[in-house]
Every structure is written in structure tokens, then in C-alpha cells.
C-alpha atoms as a PDB file:
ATOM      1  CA  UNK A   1    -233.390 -39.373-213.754  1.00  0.00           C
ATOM      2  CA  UNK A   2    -233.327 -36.521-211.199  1.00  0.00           C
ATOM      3  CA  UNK A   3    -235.304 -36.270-208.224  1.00  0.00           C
ATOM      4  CA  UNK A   4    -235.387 -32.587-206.413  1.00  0.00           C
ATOM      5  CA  UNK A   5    -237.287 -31.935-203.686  1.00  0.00           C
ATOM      6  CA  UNK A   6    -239.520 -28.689-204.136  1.00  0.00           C
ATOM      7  CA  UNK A   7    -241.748 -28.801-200.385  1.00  0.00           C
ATOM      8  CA  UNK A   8    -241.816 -31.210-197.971  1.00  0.00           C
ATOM      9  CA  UNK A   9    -244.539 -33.221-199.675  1.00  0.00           C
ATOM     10  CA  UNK A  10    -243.533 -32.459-203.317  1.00  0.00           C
ATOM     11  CA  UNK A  11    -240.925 -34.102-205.810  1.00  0.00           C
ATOM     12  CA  UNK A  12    -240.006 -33.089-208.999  1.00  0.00           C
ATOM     13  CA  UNK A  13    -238.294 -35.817-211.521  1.00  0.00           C
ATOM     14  CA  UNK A  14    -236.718 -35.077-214.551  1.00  0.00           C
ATOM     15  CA  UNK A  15    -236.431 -37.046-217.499  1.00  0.00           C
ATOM     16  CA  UNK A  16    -234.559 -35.944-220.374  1.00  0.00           C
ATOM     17  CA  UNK A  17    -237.335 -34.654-221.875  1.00  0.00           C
ATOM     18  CA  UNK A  18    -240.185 -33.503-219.748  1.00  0.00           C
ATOM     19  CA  UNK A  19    -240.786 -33.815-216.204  1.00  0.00           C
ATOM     20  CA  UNK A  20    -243.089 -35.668-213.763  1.00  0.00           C
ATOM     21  CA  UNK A  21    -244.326 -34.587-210.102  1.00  0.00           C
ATOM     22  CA  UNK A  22    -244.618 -36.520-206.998  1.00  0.00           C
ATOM     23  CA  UNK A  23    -246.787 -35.426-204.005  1.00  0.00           C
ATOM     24  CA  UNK A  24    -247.221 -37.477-201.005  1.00  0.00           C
ATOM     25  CA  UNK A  25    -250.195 -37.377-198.398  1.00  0.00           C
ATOM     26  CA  UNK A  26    -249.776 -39.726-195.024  1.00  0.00           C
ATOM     27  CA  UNK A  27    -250.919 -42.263-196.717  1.00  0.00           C
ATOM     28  CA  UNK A  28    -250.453 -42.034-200.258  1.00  0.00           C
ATOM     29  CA  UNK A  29    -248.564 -40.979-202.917  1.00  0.00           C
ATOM     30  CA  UNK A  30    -249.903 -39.301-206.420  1.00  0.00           C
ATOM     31  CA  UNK A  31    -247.883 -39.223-209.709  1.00  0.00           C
ATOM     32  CA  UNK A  32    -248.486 -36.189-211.998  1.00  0.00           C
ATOM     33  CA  UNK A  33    -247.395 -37.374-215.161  1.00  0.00           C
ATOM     34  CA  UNK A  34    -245.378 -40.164-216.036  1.00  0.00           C
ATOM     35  CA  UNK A  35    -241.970 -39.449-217.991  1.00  0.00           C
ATOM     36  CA  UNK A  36    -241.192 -40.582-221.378  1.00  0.00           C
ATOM     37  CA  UNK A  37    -241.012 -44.432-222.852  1.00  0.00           C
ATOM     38  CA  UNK A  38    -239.303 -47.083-220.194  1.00  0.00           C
ATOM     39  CA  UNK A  39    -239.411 -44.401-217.702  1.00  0.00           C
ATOM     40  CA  UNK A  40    -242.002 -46.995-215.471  1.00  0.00           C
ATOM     41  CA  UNK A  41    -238.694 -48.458-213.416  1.00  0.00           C
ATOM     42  CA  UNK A  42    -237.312 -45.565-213.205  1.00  0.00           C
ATOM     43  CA  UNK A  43    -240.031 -44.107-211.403  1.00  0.00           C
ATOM     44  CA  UNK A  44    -240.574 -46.790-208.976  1.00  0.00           C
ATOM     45  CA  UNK A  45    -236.600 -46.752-208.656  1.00  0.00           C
ATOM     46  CA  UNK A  46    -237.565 -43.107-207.140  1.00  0.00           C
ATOM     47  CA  UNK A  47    -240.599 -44.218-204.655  1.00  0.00           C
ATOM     48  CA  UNK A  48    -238.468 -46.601-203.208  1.00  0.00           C
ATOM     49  CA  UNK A  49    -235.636 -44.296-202.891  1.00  0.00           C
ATOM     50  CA  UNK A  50    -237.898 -41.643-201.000  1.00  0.00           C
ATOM     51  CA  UNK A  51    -239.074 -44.648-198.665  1.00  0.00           C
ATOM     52  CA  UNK A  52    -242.147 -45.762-200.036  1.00  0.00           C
ATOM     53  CA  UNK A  53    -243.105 -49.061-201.854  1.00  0.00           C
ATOM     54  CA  UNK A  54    -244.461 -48.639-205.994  1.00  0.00           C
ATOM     55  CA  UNK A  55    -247.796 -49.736-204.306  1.00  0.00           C
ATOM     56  CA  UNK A  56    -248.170 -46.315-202.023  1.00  0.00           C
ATOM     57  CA  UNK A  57    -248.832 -44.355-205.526  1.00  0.00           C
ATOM     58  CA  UNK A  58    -253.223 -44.751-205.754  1.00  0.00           C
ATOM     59  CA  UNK A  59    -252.876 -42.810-209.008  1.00  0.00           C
ATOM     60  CA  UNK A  60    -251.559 -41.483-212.128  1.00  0.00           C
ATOM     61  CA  UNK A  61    -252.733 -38.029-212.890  1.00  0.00           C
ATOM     62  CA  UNK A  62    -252.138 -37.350-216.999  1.00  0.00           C
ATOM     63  CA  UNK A  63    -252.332 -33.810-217.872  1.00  0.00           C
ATOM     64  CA  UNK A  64    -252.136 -34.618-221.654  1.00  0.00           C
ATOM     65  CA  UNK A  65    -251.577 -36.952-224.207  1.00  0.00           C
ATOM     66  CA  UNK A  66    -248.035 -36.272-225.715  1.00  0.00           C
ATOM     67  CA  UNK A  67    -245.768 -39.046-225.532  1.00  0.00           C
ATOM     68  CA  UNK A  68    -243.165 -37.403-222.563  1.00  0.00           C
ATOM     69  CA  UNK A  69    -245.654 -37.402-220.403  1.00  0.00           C
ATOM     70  CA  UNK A  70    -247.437 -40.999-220.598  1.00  0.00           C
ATOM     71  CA  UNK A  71    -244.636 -42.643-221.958  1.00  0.00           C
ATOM     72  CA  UNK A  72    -244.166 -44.922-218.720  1.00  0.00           C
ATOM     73  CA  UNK A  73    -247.762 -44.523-217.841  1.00  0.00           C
ATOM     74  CA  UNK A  74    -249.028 -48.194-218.512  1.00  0.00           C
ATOM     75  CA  UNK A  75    -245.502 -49.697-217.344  1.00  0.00           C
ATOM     76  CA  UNK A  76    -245.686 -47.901-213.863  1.00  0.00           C
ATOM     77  CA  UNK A  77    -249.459 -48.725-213.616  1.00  0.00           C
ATOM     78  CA  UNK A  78    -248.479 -51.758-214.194  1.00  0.00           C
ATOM     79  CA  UNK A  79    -245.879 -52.241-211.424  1.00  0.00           C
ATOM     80  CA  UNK A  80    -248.064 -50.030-209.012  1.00  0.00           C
ATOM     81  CA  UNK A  81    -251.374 -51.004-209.650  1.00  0.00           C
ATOM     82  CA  UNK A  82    -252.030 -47.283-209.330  1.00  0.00           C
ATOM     83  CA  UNK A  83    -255.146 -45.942-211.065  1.00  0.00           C
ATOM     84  CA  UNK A  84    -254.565 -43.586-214.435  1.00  0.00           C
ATOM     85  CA  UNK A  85    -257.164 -40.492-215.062  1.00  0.00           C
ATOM     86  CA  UNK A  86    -257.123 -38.362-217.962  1.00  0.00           C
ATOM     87  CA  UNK A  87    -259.385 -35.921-219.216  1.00  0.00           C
ATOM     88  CA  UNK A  88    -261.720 -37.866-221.614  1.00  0.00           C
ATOM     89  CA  UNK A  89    -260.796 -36.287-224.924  1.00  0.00           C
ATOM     90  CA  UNK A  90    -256.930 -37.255-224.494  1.00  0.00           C
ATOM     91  CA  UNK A  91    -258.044 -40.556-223.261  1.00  0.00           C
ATOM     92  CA  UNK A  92    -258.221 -42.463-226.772  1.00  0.00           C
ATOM     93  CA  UNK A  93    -254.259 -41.331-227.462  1.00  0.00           C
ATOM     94  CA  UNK A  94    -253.356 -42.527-224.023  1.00  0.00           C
ATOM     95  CA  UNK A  95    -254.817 -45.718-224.459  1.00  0.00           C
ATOM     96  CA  UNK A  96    -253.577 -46.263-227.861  1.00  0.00           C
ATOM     97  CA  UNK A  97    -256.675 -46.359-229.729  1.00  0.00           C
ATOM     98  CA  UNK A  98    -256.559 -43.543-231.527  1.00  0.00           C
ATOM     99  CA  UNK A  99    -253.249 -40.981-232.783  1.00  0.00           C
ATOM    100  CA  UNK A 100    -253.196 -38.049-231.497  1.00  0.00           C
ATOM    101  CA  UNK A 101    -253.408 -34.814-233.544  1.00  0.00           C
ATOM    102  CA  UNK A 102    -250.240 -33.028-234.504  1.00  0.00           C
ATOM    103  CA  UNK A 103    -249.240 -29.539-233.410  1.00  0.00           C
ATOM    104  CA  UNK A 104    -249.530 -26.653-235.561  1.00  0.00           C
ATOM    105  CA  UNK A 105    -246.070 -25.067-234.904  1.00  0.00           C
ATOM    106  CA  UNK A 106    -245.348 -22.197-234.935  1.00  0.00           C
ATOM    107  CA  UNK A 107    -242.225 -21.344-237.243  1.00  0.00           C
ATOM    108  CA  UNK A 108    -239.888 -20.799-234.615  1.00  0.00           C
ATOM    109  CA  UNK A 109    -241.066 -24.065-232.749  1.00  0.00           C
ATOM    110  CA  UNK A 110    -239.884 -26.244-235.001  1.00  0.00           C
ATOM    111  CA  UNK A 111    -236.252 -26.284-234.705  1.00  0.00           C
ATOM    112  CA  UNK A 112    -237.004 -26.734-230.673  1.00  0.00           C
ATOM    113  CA  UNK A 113    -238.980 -29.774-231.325  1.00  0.00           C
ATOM    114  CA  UNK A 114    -236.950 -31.390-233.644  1.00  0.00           C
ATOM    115  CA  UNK A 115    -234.054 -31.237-231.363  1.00  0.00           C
ATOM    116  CA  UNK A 116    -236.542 -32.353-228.390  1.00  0.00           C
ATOM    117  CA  UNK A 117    -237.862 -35.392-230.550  1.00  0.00           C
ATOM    118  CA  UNK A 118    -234.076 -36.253-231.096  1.00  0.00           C
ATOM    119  CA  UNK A 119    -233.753 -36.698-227.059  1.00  0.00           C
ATOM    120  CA  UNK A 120    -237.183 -39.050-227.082  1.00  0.00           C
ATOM    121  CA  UNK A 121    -236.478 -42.877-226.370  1.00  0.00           C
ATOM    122  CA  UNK A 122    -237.420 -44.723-229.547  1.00  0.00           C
ATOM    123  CA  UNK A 123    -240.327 -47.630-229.089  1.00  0.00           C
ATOM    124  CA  UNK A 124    -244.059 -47.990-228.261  1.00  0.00           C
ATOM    125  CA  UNK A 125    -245.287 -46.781-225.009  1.00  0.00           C
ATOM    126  CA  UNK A 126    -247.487 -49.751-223.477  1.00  0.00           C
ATOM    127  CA  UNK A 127    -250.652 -47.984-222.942  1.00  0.00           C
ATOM    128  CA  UNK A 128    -252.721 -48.258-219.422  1.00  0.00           C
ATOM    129  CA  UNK A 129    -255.411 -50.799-219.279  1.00  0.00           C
ATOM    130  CA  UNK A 130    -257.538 -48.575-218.204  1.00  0.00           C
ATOM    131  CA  UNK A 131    -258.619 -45.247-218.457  1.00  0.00           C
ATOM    132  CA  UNK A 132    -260.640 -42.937-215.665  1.00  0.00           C
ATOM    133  CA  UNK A 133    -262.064 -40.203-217.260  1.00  0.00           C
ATOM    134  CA  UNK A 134    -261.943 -36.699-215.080  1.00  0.00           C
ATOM    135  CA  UNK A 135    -263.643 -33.007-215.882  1.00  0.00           C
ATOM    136  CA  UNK A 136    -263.109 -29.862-215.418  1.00  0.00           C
ATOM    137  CA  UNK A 137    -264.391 -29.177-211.497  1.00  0.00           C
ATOM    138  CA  UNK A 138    -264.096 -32.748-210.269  1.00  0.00           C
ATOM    139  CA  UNK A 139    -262.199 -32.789-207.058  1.00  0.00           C
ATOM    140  CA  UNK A 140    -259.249 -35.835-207.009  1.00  0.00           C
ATOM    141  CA  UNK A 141    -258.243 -37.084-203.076  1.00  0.00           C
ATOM    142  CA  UNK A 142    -255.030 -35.376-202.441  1.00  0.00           C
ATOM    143  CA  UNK A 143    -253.582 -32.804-201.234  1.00  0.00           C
ATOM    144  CA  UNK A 144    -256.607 -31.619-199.477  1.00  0.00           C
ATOM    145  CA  UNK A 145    -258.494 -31.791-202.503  1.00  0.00           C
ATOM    146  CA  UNK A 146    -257.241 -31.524-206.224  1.00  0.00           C
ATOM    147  CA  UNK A 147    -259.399 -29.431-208.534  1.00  0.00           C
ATOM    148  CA  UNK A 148    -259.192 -30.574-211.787  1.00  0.00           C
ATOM    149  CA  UNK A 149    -258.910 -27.606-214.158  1.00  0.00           C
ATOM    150  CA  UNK A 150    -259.686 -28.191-218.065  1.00  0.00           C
ATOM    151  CA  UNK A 151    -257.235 -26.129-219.867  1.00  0.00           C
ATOM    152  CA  UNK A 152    -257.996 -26.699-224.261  1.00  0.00           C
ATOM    153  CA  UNK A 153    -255.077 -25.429-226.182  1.00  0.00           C
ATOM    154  CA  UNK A 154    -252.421 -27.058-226.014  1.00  0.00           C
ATOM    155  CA  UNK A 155    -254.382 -30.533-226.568  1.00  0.00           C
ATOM    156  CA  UNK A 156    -258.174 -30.343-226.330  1.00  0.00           C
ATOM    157  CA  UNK A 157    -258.513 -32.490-223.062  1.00  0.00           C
ATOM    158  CA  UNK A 158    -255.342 -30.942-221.504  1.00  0.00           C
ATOM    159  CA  UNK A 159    -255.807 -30.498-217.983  1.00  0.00           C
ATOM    160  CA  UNK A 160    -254.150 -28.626-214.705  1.00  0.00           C
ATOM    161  CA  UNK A 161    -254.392 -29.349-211.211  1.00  0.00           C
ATOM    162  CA  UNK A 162    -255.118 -26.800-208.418  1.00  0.00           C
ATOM    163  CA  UNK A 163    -254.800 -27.959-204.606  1.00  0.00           C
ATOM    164  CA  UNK A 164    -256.389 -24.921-202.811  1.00  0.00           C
ATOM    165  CA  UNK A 165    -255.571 -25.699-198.974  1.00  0.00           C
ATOM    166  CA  UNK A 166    -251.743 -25.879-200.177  1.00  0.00           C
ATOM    167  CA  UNK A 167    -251.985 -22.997-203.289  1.00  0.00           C
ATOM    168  CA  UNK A 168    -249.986 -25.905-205.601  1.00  0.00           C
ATOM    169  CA  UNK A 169    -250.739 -25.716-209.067  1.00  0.00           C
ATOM    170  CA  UNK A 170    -249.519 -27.776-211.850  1.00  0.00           C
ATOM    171  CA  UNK A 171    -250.097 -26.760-215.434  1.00  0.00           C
ATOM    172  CA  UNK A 172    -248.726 -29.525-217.735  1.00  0.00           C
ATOM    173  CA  UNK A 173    -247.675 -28.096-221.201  1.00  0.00           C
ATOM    174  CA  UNK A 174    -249.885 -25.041-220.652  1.00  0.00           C
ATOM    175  CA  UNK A 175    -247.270 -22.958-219.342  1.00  0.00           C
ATOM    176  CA  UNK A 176    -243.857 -23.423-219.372  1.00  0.00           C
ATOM    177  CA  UNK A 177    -240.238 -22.089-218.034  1.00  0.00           C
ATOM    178  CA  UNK A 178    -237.914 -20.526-220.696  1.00  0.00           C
ATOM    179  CA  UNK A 179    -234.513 -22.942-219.762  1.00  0.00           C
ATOM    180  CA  UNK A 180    -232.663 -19.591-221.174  1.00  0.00           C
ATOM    181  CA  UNK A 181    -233.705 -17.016-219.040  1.00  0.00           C
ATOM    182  CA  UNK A 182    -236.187 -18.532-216.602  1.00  0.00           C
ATOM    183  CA  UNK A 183    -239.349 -16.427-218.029  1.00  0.00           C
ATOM    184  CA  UNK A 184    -242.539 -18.085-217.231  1.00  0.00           C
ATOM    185  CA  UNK A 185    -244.321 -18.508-220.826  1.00  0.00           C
ATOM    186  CA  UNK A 186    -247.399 -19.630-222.493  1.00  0.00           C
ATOM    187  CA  UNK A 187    -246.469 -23.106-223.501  1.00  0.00           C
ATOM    188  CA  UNK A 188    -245.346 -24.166-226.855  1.00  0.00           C
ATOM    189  CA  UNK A 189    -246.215 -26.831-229.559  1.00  0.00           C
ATOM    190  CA  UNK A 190    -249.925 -26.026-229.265  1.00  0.00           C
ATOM    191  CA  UNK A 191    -253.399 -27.629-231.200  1.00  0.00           C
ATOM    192  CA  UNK A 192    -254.945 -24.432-230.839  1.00  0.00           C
ATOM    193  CA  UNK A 193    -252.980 -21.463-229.358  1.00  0.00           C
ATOM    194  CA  UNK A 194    -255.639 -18.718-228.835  1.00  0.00           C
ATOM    195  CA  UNK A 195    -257.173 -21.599-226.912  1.00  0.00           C
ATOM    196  CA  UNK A 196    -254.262 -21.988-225.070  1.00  0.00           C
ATOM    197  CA  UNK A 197    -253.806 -18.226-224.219  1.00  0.00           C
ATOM    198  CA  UNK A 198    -257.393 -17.935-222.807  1.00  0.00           C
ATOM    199  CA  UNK A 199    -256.376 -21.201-220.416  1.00  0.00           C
ATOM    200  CA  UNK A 200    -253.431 -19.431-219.139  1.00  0.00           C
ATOM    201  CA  UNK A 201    -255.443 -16.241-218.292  1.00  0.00           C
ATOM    202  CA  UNK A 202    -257.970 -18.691-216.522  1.00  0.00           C
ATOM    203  CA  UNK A 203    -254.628 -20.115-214.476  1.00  0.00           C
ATOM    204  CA  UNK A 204    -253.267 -16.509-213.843  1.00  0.00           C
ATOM    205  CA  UNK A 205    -256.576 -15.689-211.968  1.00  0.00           C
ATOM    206  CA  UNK A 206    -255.317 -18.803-209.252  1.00  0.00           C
ATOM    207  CA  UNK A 207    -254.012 -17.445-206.248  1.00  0.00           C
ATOM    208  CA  UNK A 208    -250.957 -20.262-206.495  1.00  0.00           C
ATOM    209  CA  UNK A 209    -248.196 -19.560-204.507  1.00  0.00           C
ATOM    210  CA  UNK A 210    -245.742 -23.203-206.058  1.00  0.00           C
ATOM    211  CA  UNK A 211    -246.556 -23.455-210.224  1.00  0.00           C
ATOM    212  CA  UNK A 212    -245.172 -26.817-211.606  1.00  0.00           C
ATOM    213  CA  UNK A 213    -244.281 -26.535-215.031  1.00  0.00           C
ATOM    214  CA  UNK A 214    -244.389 -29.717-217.922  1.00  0.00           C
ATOM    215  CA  UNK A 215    -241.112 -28.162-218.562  1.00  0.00           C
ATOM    216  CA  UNK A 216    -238.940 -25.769-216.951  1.00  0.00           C
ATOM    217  CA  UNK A 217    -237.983 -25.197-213.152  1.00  0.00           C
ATOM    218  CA  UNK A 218    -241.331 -24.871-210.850  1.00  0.00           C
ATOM    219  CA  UNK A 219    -241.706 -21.421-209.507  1.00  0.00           C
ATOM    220  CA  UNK A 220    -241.774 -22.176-205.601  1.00  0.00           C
ATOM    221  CA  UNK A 221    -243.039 -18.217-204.405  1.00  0.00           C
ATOM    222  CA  UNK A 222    -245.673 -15.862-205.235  1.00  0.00           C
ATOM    223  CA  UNK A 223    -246.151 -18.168-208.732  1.00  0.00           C
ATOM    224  CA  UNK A 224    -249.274 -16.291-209.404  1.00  0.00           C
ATOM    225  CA  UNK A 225    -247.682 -13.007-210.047  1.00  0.00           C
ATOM    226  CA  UNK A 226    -245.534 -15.001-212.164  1.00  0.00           C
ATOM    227  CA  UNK A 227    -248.550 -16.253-214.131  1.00  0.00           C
ATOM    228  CA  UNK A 228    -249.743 -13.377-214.615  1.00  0.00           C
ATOM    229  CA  UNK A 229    -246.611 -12.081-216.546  1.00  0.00           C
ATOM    230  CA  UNK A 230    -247.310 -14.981-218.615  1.00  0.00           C
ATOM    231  CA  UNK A 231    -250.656 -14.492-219.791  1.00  0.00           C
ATOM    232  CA  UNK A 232    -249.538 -10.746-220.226  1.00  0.00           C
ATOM    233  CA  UNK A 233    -247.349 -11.934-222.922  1.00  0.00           C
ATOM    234  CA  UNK A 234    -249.593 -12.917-224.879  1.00  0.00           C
END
């Protein structure tokens, strides 16, 4: 696993499929996401190397269900004791109660995610004890104050994360980064894509200057104008 640093408070840590985000406060650390299956050691492999103990991380922020991002949700809650929210219609498929619905792929799509399911550890991801729902508007303490954004489309309880005082946004699977040419895109693999389209217009209206992508390179500059493009594309 890679870890780049993006700003002085933000880390970005790749997984072979799908990425996760760190951001620090004085006191605390907050993990956006948590990598695929296994990835739990991993990530605390990271926290230490940056200086801080597995403990410093109060919480787990899950901007979906799909298995690349909660894959080492329940192993690195476990070794962190850290706190996992999720927007309550994704939390049944993180805790392993229910199966998630499939995408409805788009034609195109599906030679991109078979070849991304071929780069997906096989086993069972251990799910989080627990479960803290969060809704669209509620306000998570970090970063000065993390809006949490409900953005249906891509899963119906996907959500993003908006930090106003620090104009950080991260968008899961909403939006994405082409790895060919580096075009910021309306993301792929969706439940319900005209969904999807009208919660990346509601993410182009941010004025975000850092976007942090469930895939692809973040866009650390003027990301709104970049967001914009997106929901143009559409």
C-alpha cells in the first residue's frame, strides 16, 4: 500500500483497488474509507508510520457499501477501537446482514469491472460490530466540522463529505478520475445513474478547492471548476 501526502493534514492510501483517506486534527485522526479485504494491518501499518498509534483514529467514515471500501473496516475497528458511521441505508451490507444490490452496468463498464474484480482479495470481510448511522446535514468532529452530504446513485445511502473551513471534499464512488487521461467523471458502476448525475451537480455547486476521489488522483486546486466539468458531462 501507498501512502502520499496531499496537505499537511491529509493522506491518501492506495490499495490495489480503491483508495482510502486519512486526515488528522491535533488530536485525532479520521479514516475515510477503509481499503479492500485484510487491508485492517495495513492501515494501522500506515498510522504508525506517520507517528501516531491505531488508537488516535476516533472513526471510520464509510462512504458506501462496496466491498473496496469496507473491506478492512471491521478488522481496523477492531485494532483501533475507532467508531464506524455509514449512512443508514448502506448500513445492513456493511454489517453483513443483508447483500447488497448489484450495479446495473452500463455496457462499456463491464469489461472495467471484471478486470477490477480480478485485482479484489478473495475472502469475507469481517463486518464492524457496530454501526452509527449518519444523514445528510449532520456535522461529524473534524476538520472544523464535516458535513455529511447524501449523494443516491451510485448506492442509495452513498455519502460525501464536505469540510467547509478547509474547502476538502471527498466524494466516494460519486465521482471519479479517468487513470487514462486524468478527466474528472461522474463515477461508474452505478444503482441508479440519473440519480447519480443529479448528486454530482449537487457536489459541483461546493466551492471545494482539494476533491478526493474513491478512485483516481485527488484534484488538489480549484477542484470545483473541475466538478463542474464533470457534471457538464453528463
Amino acid at each position: 500500500m501507498d501512502v502520499i501526502g496531499l496537505l499537511p493534514r491529509l493522506h491518501l492510501l492506495c490499495f490495489p483497488v480503491g483508495q482510502a483517506y486519512l486526515w488528522r486534527d491535533d488530536d485525532a485522526l479520521t479514516l475515510i474509507d477503509a481499503g479492500t479485504i485484510g487491508a485492517g494491518r495495513a492501515i494501522a501499518d500506515a498510522v504508525r508510520a506517520l507517528g501516531h498509534a491505531p488508537g488516535d483514529v476516533r472513526r471510520i467514515v464509510l462512504t458506501h457499501f462496496h466491498e473496496d471500501h469496507v473491506g478492512g473496516a471491521g478488522e481496523f475497528a477492531a485494532l483501533s477501537g475507532a467508531q464506524v458511521l455509514a449512512h443508514p441505508l448502506d448500513a445492513p451490507f456493511v454489517r453483513g446482514e443483508l447483500q447488497g444490490p448489484p450495479a446495473r452496468f452500463e455496457e462499456w463498464e463491464l469489461p472495467i469491472h471484471a478486470e477490477a474484480a480480478r485485482q479484489l482479495p478473495e475472502g469475507t470481510p469481517v463486518p464492524p460490530a457496530e454501526v452509527t448511522g449518519v444523514a445528510d446535514g449532520d456535522v461529524l468532529g473534524f476538520g472544523g466540522g464535516a458535513r455529511v452530504i447524501h449523494v443516491p446513485g451510485h448506492t442509495d445511502g452513498s455519502i460525501a463529505l464536505f469540510l467547509p473551513d478547509e474547502r476538502v471534499l471527498f466524494t466516494g464512488d460519486t465521482v471519479a478520475r479517468s487513470p487514462v487521461d486524468a478527466t474528472v467523471i461522474p463515477g461508474v458502476f452505478n444503482l441508479d445513474r440519473p440519480r447519480l448525475l443529479a448528486s454530482v451537480a449537487r457536489l459541483a455547486a461546493l466551492d471545494a478547492e482539494v476533491a478526493c476521489f474513491g478512485h483516481g488522483d485527488a484534484v488538489v486546486g480549484d477542484a470545483a471548476t473541475a466538478l463542474r466539468k464533470a457534471a457538464a458531462l453528463a
